[in-house]
Protein backbone atom coordinates (compact mmCIF):
# COMPACT_ATOMS: atom_id res chain seq x y z
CA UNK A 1 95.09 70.61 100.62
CA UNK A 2 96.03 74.07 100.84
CA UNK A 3 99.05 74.46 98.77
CA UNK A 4 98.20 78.03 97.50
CA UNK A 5 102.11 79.02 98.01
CA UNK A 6 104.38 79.25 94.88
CA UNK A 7 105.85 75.59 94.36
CA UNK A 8 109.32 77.06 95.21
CA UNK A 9 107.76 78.07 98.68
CA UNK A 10 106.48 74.52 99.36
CA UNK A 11 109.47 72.64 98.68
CA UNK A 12 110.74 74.95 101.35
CA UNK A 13 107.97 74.47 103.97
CA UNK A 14 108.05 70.90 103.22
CA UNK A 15 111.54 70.62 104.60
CA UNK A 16 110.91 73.01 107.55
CA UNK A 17 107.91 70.75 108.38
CA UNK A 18 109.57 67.88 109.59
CA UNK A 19 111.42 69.76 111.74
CA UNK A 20 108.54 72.02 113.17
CA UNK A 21 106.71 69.03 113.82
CA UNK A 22 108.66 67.39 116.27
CA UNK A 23 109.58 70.63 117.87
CA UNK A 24 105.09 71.32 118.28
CA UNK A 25 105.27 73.66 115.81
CA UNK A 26 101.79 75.18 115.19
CA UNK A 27 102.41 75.35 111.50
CA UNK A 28 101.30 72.34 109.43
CA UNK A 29 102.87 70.34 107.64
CA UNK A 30 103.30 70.67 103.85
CA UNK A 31 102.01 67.84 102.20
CA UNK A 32 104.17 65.11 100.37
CA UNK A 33 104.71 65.55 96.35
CA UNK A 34 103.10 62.82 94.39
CA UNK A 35 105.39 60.03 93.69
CA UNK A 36 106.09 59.09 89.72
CA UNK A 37 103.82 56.08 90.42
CA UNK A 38 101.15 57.84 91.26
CA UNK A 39 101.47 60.65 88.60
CA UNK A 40 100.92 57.28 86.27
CA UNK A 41 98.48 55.91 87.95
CA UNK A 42 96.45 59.19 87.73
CA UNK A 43 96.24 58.68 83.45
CA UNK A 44 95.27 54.96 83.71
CA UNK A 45 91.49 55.99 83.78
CA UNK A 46 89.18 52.85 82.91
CA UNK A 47 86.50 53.68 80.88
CA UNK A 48 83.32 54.62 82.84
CA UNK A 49 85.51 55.07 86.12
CA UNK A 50 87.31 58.16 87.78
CA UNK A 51 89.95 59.92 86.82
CA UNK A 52 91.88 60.29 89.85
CA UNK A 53 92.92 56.41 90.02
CA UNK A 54 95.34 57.24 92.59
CA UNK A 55 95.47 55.40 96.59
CA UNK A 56 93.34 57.99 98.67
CA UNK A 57 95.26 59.32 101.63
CA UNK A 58 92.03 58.04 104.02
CA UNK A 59 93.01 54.04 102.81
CA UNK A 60 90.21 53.02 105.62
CA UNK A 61 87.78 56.00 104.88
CA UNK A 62 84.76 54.84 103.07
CA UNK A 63 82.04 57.58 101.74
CA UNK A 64 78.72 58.12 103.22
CA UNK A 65 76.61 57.30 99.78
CA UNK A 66 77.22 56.29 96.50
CA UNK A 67 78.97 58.99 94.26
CA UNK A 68 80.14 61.35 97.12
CA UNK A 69 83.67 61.00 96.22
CA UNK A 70 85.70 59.50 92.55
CA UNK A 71 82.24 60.30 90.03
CA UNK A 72 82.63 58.47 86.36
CA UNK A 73 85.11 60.54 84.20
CA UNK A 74 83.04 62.58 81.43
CA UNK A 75 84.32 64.28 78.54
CA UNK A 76 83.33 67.27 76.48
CA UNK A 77 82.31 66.52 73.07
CA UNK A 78 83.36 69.81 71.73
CA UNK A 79 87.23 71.72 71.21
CA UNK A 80 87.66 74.53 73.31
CA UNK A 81 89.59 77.67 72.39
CA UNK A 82 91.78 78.98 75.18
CA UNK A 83 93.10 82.42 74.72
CA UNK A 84 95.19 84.38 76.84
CA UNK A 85 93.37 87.66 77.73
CA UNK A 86 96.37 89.54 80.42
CA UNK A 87 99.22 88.50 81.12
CA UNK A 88 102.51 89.22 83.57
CA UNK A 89 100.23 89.20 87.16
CA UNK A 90 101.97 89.18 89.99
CA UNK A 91 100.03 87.17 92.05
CA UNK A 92 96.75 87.35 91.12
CA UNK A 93 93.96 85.81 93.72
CA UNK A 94 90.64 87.26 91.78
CA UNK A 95 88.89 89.06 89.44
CA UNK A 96 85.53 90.37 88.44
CA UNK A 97 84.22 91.81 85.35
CA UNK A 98 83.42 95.73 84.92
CA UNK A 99 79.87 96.50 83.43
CA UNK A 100 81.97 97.24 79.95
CA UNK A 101 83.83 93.86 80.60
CA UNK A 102 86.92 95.41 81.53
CA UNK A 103 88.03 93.39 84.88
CA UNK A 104 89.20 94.38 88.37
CA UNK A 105 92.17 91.93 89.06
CA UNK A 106 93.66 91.81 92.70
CA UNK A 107 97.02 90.94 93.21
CA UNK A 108 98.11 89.39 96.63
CA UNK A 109 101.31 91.56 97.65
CA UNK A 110 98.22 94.72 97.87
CA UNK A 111 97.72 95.56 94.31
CA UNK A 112 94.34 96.14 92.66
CA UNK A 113 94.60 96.34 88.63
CA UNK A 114 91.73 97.17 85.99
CA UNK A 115 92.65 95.10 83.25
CA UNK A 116 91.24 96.97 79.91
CA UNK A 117 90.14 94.99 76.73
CA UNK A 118 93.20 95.15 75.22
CA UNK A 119 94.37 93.39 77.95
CA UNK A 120 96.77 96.09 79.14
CA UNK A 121 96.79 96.64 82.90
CA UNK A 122 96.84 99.51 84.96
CA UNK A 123 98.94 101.19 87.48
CA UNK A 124 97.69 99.71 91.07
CA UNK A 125 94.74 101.74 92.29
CA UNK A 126 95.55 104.00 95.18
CA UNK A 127 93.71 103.93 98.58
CA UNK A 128 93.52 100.48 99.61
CA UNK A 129 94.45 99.82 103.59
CA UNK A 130 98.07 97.90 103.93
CA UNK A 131 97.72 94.05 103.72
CA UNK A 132 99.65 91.54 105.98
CA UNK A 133 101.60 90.00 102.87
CA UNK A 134 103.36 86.87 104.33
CA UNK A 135 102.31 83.42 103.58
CA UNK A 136 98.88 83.15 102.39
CA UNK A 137 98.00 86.35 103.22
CA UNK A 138 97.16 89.50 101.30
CA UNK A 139 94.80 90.76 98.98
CA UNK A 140 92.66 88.70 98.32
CA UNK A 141 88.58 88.52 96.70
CA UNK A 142 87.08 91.04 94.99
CA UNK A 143 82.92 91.79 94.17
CA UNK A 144 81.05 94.64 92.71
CA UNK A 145 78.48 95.66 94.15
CA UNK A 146 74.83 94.11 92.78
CA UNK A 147 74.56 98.49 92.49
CA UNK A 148 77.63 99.24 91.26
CA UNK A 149 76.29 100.69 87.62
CA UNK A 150 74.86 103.54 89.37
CA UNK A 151 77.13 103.37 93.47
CA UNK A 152 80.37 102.49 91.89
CA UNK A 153 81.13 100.56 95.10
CA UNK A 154 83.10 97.43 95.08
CA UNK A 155 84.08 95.19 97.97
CA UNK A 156 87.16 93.59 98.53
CA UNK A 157 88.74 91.10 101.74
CA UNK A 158 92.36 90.99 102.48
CA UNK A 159 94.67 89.78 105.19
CA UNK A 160 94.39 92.93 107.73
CA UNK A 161 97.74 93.20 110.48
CA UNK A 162 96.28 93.97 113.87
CA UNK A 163 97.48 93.94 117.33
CA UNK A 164 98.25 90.63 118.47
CA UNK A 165 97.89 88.67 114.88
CA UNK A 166 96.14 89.41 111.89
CA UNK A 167 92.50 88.22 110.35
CA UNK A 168 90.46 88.21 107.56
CA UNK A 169 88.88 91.72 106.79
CA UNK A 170 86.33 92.99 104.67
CA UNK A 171 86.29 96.70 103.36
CA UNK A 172 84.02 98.36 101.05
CA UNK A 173 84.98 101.73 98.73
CA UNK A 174 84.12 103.84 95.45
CA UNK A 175 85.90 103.14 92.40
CA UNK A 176 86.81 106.87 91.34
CA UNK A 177 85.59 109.16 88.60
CA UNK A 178 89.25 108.85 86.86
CA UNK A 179 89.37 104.96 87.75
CA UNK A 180 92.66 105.69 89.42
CA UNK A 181 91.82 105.28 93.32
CA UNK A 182 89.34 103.68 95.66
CA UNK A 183 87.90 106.56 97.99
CA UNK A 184 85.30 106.34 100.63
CA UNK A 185 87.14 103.20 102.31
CA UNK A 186 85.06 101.88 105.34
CA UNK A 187 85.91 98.57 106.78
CA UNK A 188 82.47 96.54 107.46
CA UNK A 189 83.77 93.20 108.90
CA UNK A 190 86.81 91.94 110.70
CA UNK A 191 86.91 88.09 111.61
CA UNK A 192 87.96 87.80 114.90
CA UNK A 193 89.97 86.85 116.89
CA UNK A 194 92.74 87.69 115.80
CA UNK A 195 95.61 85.30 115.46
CA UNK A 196 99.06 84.41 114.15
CA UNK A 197 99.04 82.73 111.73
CA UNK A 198 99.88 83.47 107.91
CA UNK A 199 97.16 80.57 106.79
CA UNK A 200 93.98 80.23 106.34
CA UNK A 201 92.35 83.19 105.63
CA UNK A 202 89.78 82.18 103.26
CA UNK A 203 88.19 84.35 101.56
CA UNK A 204 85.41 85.18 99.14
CA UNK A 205 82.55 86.98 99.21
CA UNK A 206 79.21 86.48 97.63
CA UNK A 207 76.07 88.33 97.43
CA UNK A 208 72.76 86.99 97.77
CA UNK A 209 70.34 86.35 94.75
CA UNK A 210 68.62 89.42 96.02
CA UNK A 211 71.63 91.63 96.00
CA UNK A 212 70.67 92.95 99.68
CA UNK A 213 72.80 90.64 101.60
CA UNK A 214 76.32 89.06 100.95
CA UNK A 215 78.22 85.83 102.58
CA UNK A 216 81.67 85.71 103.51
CA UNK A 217 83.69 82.74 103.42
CA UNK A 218 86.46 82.38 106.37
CA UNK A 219 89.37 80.24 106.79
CA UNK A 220 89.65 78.68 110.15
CA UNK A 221 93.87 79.81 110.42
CA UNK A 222 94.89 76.45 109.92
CA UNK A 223 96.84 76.09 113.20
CA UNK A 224 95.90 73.49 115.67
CA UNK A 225 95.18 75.90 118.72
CA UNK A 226 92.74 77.88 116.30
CA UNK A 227 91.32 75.12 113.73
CA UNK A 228 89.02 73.92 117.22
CA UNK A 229 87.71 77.18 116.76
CA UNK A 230 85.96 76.02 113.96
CA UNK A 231 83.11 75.12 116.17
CA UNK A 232 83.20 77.34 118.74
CA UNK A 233 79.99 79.98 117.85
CA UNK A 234 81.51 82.57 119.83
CA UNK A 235 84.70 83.23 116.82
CA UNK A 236 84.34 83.31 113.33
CA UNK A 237 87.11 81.10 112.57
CA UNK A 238 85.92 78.15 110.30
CA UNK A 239 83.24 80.21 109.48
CA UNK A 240 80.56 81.66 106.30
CA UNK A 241 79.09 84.44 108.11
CA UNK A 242 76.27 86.50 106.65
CA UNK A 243 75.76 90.49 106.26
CA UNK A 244 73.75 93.06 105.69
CA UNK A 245 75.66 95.33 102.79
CA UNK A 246 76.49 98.03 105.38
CA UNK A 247 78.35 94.76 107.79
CA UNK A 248 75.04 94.56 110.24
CA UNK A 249 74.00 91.52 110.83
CA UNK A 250 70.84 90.27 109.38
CA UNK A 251 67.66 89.47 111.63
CA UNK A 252 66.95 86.23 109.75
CA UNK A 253 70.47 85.39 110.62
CA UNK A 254 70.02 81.31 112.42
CA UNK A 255 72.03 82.42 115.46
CA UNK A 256 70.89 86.02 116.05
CA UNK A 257 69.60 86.48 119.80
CA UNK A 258 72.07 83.75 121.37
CA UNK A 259 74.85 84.58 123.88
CA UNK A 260 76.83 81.89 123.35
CA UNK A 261 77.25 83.15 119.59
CA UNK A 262 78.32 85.39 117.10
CA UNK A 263 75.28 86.87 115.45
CA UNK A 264 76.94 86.95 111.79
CA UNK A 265 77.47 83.40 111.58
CA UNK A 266 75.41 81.44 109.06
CA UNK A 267 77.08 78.22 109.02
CA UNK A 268 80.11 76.54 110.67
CA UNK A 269 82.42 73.72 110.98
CA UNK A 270 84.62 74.50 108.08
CA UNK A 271 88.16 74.66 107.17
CA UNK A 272 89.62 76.81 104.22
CA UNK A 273 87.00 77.76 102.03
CA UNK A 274 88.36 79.80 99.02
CA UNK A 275 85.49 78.84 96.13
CA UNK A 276 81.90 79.86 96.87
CA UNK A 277 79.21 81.08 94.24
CA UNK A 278 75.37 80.69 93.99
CA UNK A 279 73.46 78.45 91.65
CA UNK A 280 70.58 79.46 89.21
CA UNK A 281 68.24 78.87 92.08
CA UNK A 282 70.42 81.30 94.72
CA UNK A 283 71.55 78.40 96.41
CA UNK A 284 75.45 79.01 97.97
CA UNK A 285 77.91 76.48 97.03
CA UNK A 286 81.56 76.43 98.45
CA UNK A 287 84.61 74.11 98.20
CA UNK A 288 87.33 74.29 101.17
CA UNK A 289 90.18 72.64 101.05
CA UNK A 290 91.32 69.17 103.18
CA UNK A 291 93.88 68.76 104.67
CA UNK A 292 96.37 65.63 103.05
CA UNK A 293 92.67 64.46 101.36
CA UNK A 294 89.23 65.70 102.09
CA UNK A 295 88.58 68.70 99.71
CA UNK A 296 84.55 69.63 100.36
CA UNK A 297 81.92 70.69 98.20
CA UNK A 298 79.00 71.72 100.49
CA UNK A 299 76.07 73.72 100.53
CA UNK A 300 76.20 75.50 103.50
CA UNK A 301 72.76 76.13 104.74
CA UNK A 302 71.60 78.04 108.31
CA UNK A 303 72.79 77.06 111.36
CA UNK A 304 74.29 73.70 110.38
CA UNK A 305 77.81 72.40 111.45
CA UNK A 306 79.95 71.02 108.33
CA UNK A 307 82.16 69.27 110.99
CA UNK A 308 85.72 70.18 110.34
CA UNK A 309 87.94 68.84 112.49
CA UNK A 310 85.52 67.00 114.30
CA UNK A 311 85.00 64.86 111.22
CA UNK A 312 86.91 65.11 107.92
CA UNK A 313 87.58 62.51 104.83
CA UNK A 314 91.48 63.82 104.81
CA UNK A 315 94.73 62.98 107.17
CA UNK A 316 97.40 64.99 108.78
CA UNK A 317 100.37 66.37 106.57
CA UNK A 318 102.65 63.96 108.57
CA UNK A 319 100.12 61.01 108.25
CA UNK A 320 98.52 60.22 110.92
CA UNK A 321 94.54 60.63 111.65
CA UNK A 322 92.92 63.66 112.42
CA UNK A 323 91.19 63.44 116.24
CA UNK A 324 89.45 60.11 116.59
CA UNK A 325 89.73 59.69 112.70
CA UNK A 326 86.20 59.78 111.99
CA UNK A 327 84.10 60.31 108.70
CA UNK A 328 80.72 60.57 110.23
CA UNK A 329 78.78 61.68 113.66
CA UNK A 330 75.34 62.35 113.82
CA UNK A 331 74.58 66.21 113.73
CA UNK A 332 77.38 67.10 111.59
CA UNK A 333 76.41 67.61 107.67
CA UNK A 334 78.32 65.11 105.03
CA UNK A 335 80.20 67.00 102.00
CA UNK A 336 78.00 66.79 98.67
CA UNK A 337 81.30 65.39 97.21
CA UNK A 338 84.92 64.92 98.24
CA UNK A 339 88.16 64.92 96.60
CA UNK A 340 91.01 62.69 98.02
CA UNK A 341 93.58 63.39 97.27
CA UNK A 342 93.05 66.65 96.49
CA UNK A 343 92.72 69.22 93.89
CA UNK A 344 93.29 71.97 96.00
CA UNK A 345 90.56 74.30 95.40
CA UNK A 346 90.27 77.66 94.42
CA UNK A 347 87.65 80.12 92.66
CA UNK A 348 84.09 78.41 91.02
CA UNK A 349 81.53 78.94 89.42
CA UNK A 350 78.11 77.50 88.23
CA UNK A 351 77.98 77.77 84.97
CA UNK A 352 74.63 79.17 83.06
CA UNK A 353 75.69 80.80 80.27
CA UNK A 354 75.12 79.87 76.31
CA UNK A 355 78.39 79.67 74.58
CA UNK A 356 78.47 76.31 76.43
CA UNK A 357 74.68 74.87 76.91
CA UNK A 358 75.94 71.17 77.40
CA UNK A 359 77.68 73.07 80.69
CA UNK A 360 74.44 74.54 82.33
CA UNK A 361 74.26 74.02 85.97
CA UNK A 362 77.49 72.40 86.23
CA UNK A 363 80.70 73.51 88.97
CA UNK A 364 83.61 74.91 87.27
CA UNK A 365 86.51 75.18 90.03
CA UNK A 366 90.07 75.63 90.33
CA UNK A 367 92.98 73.68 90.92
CA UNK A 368 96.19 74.51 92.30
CA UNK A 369 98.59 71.70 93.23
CA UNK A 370 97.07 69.81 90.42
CA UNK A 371 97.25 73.05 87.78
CA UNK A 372 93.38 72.19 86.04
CA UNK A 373 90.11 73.43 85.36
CA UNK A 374 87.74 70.41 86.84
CA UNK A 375 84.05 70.72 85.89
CA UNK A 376 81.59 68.99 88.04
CA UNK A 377 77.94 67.79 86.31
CA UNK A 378 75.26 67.40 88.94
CA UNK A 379 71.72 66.08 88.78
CA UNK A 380 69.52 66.04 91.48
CA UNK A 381 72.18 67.90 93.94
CA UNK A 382 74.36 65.33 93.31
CA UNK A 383 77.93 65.03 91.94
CA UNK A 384 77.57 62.21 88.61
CA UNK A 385 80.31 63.21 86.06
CA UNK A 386 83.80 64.59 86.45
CA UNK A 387 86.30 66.22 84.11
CA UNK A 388 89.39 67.92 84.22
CA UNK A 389 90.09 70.63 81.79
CA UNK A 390 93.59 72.90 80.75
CA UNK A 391 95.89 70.26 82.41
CA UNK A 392 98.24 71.02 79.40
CA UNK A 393 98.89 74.58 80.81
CA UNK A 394 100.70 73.70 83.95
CA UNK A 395 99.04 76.76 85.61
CA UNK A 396 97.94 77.06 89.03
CA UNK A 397 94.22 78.02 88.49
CA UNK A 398 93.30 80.82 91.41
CA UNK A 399 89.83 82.16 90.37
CA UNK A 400 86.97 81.12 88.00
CA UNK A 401 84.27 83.70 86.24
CA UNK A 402 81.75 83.34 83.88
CA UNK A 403 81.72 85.93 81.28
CA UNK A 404 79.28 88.46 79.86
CA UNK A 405 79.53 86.89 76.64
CA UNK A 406 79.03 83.27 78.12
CA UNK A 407 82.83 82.45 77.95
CA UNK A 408 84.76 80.71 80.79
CA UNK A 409 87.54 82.71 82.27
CA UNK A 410 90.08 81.94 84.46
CA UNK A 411 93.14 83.81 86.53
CA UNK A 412 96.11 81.71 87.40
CA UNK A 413 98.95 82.33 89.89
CA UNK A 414 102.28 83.83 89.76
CA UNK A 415 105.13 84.45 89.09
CA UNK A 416 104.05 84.79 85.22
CA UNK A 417 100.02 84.89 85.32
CA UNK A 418 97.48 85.19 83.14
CA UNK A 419 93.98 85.78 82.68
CA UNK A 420 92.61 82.88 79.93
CA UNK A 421 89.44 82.59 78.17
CA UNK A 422 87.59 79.67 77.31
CA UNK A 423 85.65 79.56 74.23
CA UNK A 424 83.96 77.18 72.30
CA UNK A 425 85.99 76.68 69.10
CA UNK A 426 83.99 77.16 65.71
């Protein structure tokens, strides 16, 4: 589910949907708050069964395999320390950690901080290009680049306003000698069309485990006209698309040479991804979000077609099934794991680090409707424990980082956010 608005802003949308919907609105519908019953329901876990104990939204969906959706609840055996590291963002949508562990913060209305170790943060860098800041749009990931020690570049997406729409961008620039600008700017990538539409834009970037290419996540805009798109090889919408660091396209690429297809494109079929990482063994992960159910972990590989919204374990806002309400169809790759209802994903990671060695190779993403930190355990690829972590903060979780020093960090939304670490307590 894609609530990544403020909670004031849904309550409004949800009101204006009903009344868009009747009237064909292209917008969708905001999905329904959770009902006292099944907030309860939720924190009546049995032991050795899920934690979400909640009615799925699919009541007639079944999953493809055992353990692809509601995995046995698991539970740390350790306290963790959470300490709040920045505070007062406006609208924070990621960060990344400087070589000296200071951290590049991007803020959605344009705004791209440095965050120093005392946690103070800086005036907003000058020379970014204007974003299109209206619904989910804005600026949005940030990533160094795999050179940046001795190139100083950094790369950054955001929600570009063009002629007839806007669409997912990706730029690239040089963090300044004085740290107070971003110079050389060159746009590499625009996702196109273009459309209107102020959802769906993704976005985050990740670069290969060789450092010479990167992958791009794209959101699919959400609206019915453009979510069809989605598999249609000659857009990017619903898209993770794969560059060369200067924007060319690879000659590996699976769909390099065709007509009927955009040469960036690495994989397709998807909806809204905004989590995607590698694992230890350069693998790419990503999570998009459902719509009212159907959150996906998958591991997008070349040339395959992840189905959205030709199949899908989630409904329509208003209820009713998407297309001919199917799970399954041969050619079109199942989710690693689902979510329904959802958690409404943002930011992950897989974690390697040492402050937490019972963590290694597990998912750490974030929540937004349901404000937590849920960590994933896999063996053998697939999903077999569950937990959900900082549910006591009420914070809309945005992005997720490892630290240098092994820590779990996290950035969570406006209007008061923070950047918190998570440490193991001695």
């Amino acid at each position: 589910m894609d609530l990544t608005l403020p909670r004031s802003s849904l309550l409004k949308a949800a009101t204006l949907s009903l009344l868009t919907l009747c009237a064909a609105c292209s917008r969708e519908a905001a999905p329904p708050a959770a009902s006292a019953d099944q907030t309860a329901a939720a924190s009546a876990v049995v032991p050795g069964g899920p934690l979400e104990t909640r009615e799925p939204n699919g009541k007639d969906f079944k999953p493809a395999f055992a353990g692809q959706t509601r995995a046995p609840a698991i539970k740390s055996e350790f306290a963790i320390d959470v300490s709040v590291v920045a505070k007062d963002l406006n609208g924070a949508w990621a960060f990344e950690f400087l070589p000296d562990e200071r951290i590049l913060v991007t803020e959605r209305r344009g705004d791209l901080r440095i965050v120093g170790k005392d946690g103070k943060v800086s005036a907003p860098l000058k020379g970014l290009p204007k974003v299109y800041f209206e619904g989910q749009g804005g600026l949005l990931d940030v990533a160094l680049d795999p050179q940046f020690a001795t190139n100083r570049t950094i790369y950054w997406t955001y929600a570009e306003p063009r002629e007839g729409g806007n669409g997912t961008t990706l730029a690239k620039g040089v963090l300044s000698a004085d740290e107070t600008a971003v110079e050389q700017v060159k746009v590499i990538f625009r996702q196109l069309p273009a459309w209107e539409s102020n959802l769906h834009f993704g976005s985050r970037i990740v670069f290969s485990a060789d450092g010479t290419k990167l992958f791009l996540a794209l959101g699919e805009r959400s609206v019915p006209d453009a979510r069809v798109h989605s598999q249609d090889l000659t857009m990017h919408l619903g898209k993770v698309v794969r560059l060369n660091l200067d924007g060319s396209v690879p000659s590996d690429n699976p769909f390099v040479g065709r007509s009927d297809a955009k040469p960036e494109i690495w994989s397709y079929g998807h909806r809204n991804i905004q989590a995607a990482t590698l694992d230890a063994e350069g693998k790419l992960w990503t999570i998009e979000h459902g719509p009212r159910g159907g959150d996906e972990l998958n591991q997008p590989q070349a040339g395959l077609n992840y189905g959205w919204p030709v199949i899908t374990y989630g409904i329509e806002y208003a209820g009713p099934k998407i297309g001919d309400g199917i799970t399954a169809k041969e050619g079109l790759e199942q989710p690693v794991y689902y979510w329904d209802p959802v958690i409404a994903p943002s930011g992950m990671v897989v974690y390697n680090g040492s402050a937490f060695p019972e963590w290694q190779g597990n998912i750490l993403v974030g929540g937004l409707a349901t404000t937590k930190l849920v960590r994933l355990q896999l063996q053998d690829g697939k999903v077999v424990g569950e937990e959900w972590l900082l549910q006591d903060r009420g914070k809309r979780i945005r992005d997720v980082k490892q630290g240098p020093d092994g820590s779990v960090y996290v950035v969570t939304e406006a209007p008061d956010g923070e950047i918190l670490k998570l440490s193991r307590k001695s």
